[in-house]
C-alpha atoms as a PDB file:
ATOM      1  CA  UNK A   1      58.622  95.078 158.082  1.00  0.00           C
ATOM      2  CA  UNK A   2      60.089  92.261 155.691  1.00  0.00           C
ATOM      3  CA  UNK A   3      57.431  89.135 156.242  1.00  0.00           C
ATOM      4  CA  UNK A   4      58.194  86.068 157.853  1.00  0.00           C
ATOM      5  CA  UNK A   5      58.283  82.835 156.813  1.00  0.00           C
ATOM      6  CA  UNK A   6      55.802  79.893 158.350  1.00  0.00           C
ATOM      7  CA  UNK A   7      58.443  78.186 159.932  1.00  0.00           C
ATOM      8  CA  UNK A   8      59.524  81.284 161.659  1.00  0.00           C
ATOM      9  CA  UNK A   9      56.079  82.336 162.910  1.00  0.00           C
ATOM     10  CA  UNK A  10      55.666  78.330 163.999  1.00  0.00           C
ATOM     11  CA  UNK A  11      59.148  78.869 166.387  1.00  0.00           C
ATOM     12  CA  UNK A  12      58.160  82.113 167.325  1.00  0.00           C
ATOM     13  CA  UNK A  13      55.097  80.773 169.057  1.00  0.00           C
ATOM     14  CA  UNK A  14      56.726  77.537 170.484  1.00  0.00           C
ATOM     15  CA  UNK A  15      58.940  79.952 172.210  1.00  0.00           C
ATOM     16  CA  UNK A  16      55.942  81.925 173.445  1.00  0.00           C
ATOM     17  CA  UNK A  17      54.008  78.434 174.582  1.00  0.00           C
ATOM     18  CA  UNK A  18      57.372  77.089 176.142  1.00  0.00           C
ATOM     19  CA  UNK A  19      57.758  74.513 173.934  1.00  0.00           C
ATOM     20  CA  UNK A  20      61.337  74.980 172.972  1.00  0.00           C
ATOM     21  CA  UNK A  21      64.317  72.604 173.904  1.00  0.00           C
ATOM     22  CA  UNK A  22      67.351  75.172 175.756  1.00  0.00           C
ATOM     23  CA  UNK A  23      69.356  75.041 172.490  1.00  0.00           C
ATOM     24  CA  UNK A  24      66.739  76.483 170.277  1.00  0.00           C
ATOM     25  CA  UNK A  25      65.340  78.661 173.163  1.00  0.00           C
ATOM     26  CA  UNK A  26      69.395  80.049 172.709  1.00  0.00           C
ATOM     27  CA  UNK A  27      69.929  80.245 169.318  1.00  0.00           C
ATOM     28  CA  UNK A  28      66.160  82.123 168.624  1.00  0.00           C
ATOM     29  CA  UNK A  29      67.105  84.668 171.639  1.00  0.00           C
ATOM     30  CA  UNK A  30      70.142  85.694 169.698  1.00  0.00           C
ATOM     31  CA  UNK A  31      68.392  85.602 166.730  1.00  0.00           C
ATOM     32  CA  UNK A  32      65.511  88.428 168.739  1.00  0.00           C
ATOM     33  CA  UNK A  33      68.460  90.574 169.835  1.00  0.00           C
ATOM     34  CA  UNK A  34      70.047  90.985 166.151  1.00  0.00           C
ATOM     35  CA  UNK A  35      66.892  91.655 164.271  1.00  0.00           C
ATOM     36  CA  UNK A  36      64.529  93.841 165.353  1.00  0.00           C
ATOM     37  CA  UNK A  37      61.962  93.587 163.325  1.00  0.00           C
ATOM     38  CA  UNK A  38      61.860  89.608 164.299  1.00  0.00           C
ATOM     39  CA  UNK A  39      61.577  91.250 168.167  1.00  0.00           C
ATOM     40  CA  UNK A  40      58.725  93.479 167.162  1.00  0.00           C
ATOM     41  CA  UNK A  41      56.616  90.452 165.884  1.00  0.00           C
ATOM     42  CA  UNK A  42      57.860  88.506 168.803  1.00  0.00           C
ATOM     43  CA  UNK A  43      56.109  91.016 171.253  1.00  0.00           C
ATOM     44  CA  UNK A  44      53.049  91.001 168.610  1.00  0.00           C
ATOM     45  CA  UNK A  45      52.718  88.015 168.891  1.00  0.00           C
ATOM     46  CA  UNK A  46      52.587  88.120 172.603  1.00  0.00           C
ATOM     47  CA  UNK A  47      50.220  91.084 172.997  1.00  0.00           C
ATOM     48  CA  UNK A  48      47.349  88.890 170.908  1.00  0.00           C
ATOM     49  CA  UNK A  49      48.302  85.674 172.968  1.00  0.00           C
ATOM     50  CA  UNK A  50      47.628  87.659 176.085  1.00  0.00           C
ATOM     51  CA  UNK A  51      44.481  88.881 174.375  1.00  0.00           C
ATOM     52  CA  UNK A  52      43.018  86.090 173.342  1.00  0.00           C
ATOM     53  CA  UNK A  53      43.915  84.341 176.524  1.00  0.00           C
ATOM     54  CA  UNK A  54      41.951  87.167 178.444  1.00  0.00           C
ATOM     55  CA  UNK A  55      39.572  86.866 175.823  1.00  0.00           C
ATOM     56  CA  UNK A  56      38.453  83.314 176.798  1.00  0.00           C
ATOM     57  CA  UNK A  57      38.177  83.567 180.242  1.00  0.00           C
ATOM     58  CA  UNK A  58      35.456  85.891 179.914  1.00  0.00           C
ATOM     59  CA  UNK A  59      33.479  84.010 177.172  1.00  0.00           C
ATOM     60  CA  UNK A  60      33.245  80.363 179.363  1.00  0.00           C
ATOM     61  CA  UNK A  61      30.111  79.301 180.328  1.00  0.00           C
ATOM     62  CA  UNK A  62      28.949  78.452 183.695  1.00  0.00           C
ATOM     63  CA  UNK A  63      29.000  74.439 184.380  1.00  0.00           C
ATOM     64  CA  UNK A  64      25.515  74.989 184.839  1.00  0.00           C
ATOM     65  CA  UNK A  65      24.546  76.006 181.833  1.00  0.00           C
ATOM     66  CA  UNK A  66      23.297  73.013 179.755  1.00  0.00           C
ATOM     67  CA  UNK A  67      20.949  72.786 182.220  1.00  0.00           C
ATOM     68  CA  UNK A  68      19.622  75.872 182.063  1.00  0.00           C
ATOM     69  CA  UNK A  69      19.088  75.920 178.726  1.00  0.00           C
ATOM     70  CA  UNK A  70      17.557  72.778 178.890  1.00  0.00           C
ATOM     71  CA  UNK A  71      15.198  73.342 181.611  1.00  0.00           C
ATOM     72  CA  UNK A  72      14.219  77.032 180.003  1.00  0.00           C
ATOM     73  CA  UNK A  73      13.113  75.048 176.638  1.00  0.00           C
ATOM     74  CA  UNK A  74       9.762  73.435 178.742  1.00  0.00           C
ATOM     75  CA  UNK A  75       9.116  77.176 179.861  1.00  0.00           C
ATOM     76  CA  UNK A  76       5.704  78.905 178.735  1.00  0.00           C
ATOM     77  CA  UNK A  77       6.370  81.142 176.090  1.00  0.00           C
ATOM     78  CA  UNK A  78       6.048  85.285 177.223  1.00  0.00           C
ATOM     79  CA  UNK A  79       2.448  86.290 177.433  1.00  0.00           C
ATOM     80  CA  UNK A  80       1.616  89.251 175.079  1.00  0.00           C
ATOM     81  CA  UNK A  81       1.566  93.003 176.205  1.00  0.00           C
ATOM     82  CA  UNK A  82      -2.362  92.973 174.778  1.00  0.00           C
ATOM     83  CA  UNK A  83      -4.445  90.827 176.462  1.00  0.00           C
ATOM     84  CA  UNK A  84      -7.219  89.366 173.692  1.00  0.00           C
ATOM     85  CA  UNK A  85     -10.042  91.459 175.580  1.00  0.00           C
ATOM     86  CA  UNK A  86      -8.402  95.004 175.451  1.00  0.00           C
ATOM     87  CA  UNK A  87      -7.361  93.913 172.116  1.00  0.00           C
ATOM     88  CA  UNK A  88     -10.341  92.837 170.676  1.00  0.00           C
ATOM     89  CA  UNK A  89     -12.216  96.242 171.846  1.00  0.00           C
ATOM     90  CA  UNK A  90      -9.289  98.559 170.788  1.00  0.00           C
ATOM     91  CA  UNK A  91      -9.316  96.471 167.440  1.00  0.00           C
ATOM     92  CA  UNK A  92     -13.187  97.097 167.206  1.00  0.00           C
ATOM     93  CA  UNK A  93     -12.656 100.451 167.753  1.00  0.00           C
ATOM     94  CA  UNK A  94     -10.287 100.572 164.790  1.00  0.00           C
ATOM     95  CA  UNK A  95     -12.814  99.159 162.197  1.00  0.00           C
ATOM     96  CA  UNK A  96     -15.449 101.356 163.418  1.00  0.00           C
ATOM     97  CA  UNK A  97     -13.445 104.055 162.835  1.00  0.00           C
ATOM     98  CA  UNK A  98     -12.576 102.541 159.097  1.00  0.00           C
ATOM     99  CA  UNK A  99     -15.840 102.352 158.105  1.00  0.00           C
ATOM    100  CA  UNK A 100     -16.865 105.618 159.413  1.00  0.00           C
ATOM    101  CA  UNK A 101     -14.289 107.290 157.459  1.00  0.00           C
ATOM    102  CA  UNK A 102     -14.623 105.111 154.039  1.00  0.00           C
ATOM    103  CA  UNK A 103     -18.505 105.954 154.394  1.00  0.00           C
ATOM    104  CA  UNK A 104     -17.594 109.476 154.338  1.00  0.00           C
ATOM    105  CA  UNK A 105     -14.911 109.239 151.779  1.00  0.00           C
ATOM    106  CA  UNK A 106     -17.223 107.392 149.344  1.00  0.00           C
ATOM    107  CA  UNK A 107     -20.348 110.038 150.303  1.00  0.00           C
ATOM    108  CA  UNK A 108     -18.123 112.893 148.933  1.00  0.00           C
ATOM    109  CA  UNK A 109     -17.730 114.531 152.053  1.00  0.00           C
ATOM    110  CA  UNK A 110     -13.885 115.384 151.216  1.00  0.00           C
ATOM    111  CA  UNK A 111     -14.122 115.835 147.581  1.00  0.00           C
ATOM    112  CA  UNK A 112     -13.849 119.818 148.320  1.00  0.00           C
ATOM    113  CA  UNK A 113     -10.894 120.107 150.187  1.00  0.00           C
ATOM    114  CA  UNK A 114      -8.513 120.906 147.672  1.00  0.00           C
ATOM    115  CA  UNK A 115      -6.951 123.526 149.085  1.00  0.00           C
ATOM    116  CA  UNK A 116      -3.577 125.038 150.158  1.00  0.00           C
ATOM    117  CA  UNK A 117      -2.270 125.632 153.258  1.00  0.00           C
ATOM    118  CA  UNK A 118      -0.854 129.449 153.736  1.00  0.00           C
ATOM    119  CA  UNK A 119       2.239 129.426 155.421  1.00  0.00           C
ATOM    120  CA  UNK A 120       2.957 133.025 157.308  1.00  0.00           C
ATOM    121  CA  UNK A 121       6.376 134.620 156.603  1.00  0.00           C
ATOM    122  CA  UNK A 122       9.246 134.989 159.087  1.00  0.00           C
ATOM    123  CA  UNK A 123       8.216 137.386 162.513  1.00  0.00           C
ATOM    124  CA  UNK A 124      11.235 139.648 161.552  1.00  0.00           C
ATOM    125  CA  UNK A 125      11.083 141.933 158.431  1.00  0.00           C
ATOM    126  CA  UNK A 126      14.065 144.210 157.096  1.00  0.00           C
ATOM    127  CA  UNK A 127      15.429 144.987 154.225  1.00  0.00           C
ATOM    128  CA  UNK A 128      16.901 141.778 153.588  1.00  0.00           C
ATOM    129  CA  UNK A 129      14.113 139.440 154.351  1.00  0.00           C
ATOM    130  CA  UNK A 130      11.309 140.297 151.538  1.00  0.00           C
ATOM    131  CA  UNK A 131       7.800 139.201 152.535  1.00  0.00           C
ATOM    132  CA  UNK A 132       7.176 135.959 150.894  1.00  0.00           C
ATOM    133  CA  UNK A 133       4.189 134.015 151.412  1.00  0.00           C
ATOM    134  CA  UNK A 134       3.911 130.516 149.918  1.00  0.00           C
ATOM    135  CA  UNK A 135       1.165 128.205 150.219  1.00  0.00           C
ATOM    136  CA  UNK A 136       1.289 124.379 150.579  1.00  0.00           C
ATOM    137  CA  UNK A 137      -1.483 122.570 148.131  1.00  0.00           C
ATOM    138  CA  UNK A 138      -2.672 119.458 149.446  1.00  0.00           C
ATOM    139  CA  UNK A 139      -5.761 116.926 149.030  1.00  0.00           C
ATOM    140  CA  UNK A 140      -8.139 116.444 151.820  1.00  0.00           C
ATOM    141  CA  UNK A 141      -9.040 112.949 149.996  1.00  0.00           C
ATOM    142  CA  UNK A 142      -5.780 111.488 149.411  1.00  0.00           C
ATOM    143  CA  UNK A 143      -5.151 112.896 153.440  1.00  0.00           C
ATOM    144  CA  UNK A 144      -8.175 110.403 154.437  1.00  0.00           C
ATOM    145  CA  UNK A 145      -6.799 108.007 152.448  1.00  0.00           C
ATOM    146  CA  UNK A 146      -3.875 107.336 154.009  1.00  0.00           C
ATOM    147  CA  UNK A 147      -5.382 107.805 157.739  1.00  0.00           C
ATOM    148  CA  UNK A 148      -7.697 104.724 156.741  1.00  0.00           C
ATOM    149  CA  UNK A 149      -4.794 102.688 155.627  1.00  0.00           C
ATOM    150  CA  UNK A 150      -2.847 103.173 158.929  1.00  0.00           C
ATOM    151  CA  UNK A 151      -6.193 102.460 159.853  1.00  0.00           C
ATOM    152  CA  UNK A 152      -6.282  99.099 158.461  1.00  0.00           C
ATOM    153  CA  UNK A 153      -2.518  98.238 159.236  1.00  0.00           C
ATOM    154  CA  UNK A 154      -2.794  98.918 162.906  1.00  0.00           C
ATOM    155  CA  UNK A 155      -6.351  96.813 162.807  1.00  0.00           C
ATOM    156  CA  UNK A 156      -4.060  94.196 161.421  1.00  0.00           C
ATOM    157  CA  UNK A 157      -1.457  94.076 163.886  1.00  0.00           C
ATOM    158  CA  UNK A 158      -3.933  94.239 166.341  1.00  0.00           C
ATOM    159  CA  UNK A 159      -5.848  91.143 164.998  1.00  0.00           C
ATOM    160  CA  UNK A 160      -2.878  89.179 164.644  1.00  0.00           C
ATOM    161  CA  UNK A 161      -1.492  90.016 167.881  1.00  0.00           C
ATOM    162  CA  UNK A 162      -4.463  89.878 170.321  1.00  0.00           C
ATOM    163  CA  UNK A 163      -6.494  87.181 168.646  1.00  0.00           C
ATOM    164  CA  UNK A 164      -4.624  84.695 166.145  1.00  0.00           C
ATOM    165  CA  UNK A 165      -1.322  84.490 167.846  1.00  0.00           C
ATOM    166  CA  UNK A 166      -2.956  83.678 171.215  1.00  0.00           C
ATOM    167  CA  UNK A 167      -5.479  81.143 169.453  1.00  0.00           C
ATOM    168  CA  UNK A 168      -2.577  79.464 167.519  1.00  0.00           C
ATOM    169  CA  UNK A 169      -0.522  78.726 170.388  1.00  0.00           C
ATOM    170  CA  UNK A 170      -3.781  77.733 172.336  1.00  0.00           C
ATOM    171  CA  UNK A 171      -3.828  75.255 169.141  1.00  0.00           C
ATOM    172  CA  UNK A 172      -0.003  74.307 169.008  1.00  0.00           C
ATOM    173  CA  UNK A 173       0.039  73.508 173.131  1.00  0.00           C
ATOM    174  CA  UNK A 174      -3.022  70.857 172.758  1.00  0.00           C
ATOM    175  CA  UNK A 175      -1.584  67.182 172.828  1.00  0.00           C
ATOM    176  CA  UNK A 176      -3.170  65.009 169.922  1.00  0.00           C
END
């Protein structure tokens, strides 16, 4: 399709608004039935119109909607899922368990579990399949390791989210 120019595009949607005096309306219908390819953008042009026009309708706000905006902005924020009590015991819990395992770690209870896991071959054997055992080598230290820094992450989450959130907004709602 050959492009149009501006000035074209401009009629073509003053004819679509109804904006056109009769003669124009006249000379661009005869205009529509010689050239097709000016029809085919004609009835592009119309199928985004009615798009957009649908479009819009659905994406108006209600009259009252200022106001509920501006009445929702004096609303108390959403309490947390933890309340600071459960928090604080489950977050307790956590750093015992921390210190438990880093006394352990640091008494050389796991410096002897370097060892590999045996994996067992397939339950079906036949002349294709050959019997192949393989073992997976691991490190019972770096294992503990990484349990104690999830450890440490969730006992951070924790802490911020069941004591220092609530205590900051306990802080931030006081009038000076």
């Amino acid at each position: 399709m050959n492009k149009l120019s501006p000035a074209k595009e401009e009629e073509l949607l003053r004819y679509l608004d109804g904006e056109m005096e009769p003669s124009q309306k006249i000379k661009l219908e005869a205009e529509l039935q010689a050239m097709p390819e000016l029809k085919e953008r004609l009835e592009e042009l119309r199928t985004i119109r009615s798009f957009l026009v649908r479009k819009s309708t659905f994406e108006t706000p209600s009259k009252t909607f200022t106001q509920k905006v501006m009445a929702g902005l004096d609303a108390q924020p959403v309490k947390s899922l933890f309340s600071p009590h459960k928090g604080l015991l489950l977050l307790m819990g956590v750093i015992i368990a921390s210190v438990l395992a880093l006394m352990l770690l640091s008494n050389g209870v796991f410096d002897n579990t370097s060892t590999s896991l045996l994996v067992d071959t397939t339950p079906i054997k036949n002349r294709w399949i050959e019997d192949t055992t393989f073992s997976i080598p691991f490190n019972g230290k770096i294992l503990v390791n990484g349990i104690i820094f999830l450890n440490l992450a969730l006992a951070l989450v924790l802490l911020d989210r069941t004591v220092l959130r609530p205590w900051f907004q306990k802080r931030a709602s006081v009038d000076y």
